[in-house]
Protein backbone atom coordinates (compact mmCIF):
# COMPACT_ATOMS: atom_id res chain seq x y z
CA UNK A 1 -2.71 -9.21 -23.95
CA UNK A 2 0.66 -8.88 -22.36
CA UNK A 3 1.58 -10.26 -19.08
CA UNK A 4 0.81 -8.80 -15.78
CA UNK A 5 3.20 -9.25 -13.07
CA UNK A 6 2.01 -8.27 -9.66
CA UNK A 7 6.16 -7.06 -8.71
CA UNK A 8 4.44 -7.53 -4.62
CA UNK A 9 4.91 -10.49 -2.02
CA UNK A 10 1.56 -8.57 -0.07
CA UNK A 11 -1.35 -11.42 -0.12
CA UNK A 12 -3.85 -8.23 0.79
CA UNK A 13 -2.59 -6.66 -2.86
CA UNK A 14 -3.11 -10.13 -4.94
CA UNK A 15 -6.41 -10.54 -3.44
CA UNK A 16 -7.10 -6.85 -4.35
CA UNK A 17 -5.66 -7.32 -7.91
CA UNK A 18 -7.69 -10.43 -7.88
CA UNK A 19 -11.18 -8.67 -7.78
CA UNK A 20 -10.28 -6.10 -10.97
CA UNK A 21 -10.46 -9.75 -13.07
CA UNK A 22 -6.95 -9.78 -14.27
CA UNK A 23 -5.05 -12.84 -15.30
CA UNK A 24 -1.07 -12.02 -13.90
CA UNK A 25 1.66 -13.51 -11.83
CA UNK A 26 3.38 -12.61 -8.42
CA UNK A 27 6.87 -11.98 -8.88
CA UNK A 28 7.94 -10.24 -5.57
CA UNK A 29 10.35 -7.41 -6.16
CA UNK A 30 14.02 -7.93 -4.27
CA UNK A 31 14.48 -4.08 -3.78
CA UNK A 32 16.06 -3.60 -0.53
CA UNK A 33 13.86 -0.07 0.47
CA UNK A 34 15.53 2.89 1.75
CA UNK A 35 12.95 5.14 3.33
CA UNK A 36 14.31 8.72 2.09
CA UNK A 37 12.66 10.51 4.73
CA UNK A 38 13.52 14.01 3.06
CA UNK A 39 11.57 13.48 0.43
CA UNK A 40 7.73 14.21 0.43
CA UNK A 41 5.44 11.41 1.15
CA UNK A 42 3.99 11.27 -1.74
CA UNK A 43 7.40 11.53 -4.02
CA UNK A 44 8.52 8.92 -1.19
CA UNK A 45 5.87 6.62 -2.50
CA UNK A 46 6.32 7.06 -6.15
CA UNK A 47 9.83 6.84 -5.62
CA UNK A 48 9.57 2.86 -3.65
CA UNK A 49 7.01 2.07 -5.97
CA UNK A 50 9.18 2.96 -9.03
CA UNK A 51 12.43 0.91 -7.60
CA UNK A 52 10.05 -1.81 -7.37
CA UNK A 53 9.01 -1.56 -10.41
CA UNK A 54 12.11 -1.48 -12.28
CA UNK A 55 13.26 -3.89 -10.17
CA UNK A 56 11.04 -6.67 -11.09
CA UNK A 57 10.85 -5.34 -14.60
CA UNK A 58 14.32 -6.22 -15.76
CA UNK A 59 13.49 -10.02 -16.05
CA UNK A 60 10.36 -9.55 -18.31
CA UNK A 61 10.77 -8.36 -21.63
CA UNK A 62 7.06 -8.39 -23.35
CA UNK A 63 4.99 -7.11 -19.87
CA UNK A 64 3.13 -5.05 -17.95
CA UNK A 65 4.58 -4.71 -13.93
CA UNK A 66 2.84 -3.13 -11.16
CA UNK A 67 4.26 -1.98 -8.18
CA UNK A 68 3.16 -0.24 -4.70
CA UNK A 69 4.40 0.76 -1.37
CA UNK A 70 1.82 2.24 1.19
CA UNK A 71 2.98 3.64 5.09
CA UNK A 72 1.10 6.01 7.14
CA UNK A 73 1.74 9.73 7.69
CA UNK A 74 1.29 11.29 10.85
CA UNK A 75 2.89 14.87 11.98
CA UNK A 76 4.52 14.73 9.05
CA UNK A 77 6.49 11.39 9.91
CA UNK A 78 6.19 8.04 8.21
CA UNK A 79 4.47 5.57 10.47
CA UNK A 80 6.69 2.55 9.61
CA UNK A 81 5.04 -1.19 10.14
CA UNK A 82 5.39 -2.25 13.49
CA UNK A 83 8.02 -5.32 13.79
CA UNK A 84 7.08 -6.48 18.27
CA UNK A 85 4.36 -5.83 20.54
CA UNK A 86 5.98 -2.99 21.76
CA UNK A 87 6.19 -1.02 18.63
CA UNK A 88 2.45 -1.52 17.56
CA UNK A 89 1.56 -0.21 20.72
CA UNK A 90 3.38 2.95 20.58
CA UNK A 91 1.90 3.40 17.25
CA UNK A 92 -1.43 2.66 18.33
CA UNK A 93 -0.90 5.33 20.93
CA UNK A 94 0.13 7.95 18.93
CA UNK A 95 -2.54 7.31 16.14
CA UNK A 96 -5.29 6.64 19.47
CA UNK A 97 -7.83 9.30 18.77
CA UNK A 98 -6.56 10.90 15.64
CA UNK A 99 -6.72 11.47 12.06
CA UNK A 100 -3.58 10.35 10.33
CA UNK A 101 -3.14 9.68 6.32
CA UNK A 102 -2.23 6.96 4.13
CA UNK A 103 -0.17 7.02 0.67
CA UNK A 104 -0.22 4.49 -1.96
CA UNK A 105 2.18 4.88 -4.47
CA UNK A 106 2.08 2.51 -7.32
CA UNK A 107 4.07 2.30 -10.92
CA UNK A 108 3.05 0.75 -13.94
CA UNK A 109 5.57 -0.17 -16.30
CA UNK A 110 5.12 -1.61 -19.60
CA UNK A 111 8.77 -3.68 -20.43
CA UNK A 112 8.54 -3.65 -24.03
CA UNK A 113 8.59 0.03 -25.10
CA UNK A 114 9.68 1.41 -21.09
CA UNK A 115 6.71 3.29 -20.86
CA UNK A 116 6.14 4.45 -16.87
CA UNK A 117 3.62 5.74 -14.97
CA UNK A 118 3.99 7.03 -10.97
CA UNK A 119 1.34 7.98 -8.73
CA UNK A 120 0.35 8.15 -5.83
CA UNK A 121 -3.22 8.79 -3.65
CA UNK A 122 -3.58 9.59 -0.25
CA UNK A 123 -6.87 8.47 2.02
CA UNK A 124 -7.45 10.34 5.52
CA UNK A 125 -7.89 7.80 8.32
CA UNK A 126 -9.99 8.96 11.33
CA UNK A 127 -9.21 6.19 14.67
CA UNK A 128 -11.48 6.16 17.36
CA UNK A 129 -10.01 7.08 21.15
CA UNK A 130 -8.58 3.99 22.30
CA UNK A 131 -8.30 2.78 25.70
CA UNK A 132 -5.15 1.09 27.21
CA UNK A 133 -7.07 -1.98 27.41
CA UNK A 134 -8.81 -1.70 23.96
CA UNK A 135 -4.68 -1.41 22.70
CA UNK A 136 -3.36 -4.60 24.55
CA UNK A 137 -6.29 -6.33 23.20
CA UNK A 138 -5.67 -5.39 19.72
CA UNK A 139 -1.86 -6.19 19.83
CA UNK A 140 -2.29 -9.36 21.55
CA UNK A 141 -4.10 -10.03 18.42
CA UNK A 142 -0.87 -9.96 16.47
CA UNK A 143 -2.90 -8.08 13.30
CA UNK A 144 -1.15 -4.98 13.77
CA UNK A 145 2.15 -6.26 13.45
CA UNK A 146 3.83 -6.01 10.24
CA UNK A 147 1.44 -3.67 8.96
CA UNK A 148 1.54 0.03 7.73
CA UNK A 149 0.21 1.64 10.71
CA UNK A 150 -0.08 -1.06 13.06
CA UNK A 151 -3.78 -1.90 11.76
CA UNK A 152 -6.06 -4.13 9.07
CA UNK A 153 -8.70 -2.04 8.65
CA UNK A 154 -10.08 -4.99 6.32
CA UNK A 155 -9.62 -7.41 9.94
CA UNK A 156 -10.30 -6.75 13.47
CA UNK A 157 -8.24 -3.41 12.79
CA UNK A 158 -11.96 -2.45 11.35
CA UNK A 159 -13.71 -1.62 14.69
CA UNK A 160 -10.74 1.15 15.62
CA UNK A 161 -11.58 2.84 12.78
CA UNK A 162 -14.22 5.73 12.83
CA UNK A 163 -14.43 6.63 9.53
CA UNK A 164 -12.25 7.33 6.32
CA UNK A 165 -11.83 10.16 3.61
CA UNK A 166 -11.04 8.21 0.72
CA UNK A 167 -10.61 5.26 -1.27
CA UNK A 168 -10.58 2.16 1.53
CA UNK A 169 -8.44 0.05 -0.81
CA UNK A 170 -5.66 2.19 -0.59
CA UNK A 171 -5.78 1.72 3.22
CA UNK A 172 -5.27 -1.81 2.23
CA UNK A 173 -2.71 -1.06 0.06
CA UNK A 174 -3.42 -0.77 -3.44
CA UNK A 175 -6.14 1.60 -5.16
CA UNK A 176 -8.30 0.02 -6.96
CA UNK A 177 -10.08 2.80 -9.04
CA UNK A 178 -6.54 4.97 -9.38
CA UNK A 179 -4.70 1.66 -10.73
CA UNK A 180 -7.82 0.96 -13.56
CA UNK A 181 -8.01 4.01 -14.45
CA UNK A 182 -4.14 4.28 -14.70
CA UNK A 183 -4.57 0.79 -16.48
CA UNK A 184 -6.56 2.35 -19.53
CA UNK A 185 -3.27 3.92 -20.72
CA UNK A 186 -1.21 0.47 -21.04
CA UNK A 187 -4.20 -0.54 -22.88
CA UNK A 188 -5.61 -2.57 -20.04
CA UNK A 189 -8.95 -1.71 -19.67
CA UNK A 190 -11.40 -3.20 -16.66
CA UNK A 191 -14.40 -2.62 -18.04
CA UNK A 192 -14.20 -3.41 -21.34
């Protein structure tokens, strides 16, 4: 079997890769993103995913490279991953109560014969009303920063969340039973 490269620096996306079985490497992709806001969310995901991809690609010549980039959607507008306190909060606020989505794109590339795939799936969050208290406690936490959103709905991010439409590992950021099934047509198959 060919390689698998993992073209992500995410520990939440190895440890997800980690329970489909697969042997493969991290090799973290040095694509600086651009977030092309005029494009669709879900073109803007394949689109990140894909520059990843190629990206990481172009040092492997026999292998298979995976690639994702996942960010919220809410009113239309990409929520963006929070960078201070005072960012996750806003965010927090604005999601407080609401349903908002989340996009995964990923790409599959296999290096030998160029073959590409792009997709992308989309899972509807639902957060519970949060209280300004509820909030500080949650940021003081320091889990939403850096993250899509400005929550780990696999951590403490969990009890904000009411319920979901979708697959949860895409909320995590990759998706599990999208990428597999994509899988099958690089001749990688999970069950086998």
């Amino acid at each position: 079997m060919k390689t698998i490269i993992l073209a992500s620096a995410s520990p939440r996306r190895k440890e997800l890769l980690k329970k489909l079985g697969l042997k493969f490497k991290v090799e973290p992709s040095d694509y600086e993103e651009e977030r092309h806001y005029e494009l669709e969310p879900h073109e803007l995901a394949r689109k990140l995913s894909l520059a990843k991809a190629r990206d990481v690609a172009t040092k492997y010549e026999n292998a298979i490279i995976i690639a994702a980039d996942t960010f919220g959607i809410l009113d239309d507008k990409v929520l963006g991953k929070p960078h201070n306190e005072a960012e996750a909060k806003k965010i927090l606020e604005m999601i407080s109560g609401r349903c908002h989505s989340v996009i995964t794109g990923f790409t599959i590339i296999d290096t030998e014969n160029n073959k590409t795939l792009s997709r992308s799936v989309e899972t509807k969050v639902f957060i519970k009303k949060l209280t300004p208290a509820e909030i500080s406690a949650y940021v003081k936490s320091k889990e939403p920063l850096d993250k899509a959103g400005a929550y780990a709905i696999q951590g403490i991010g969990s009890v904000i969340v009411e319920r979901i439409e979708g697959d949860y590992y895409n909320v995590i950021g990759l998706p599990l039973a999208a990428l597999a099934e994509s899988l099958k047509e690089f001749g990688v198959n999970i069950l086998r």
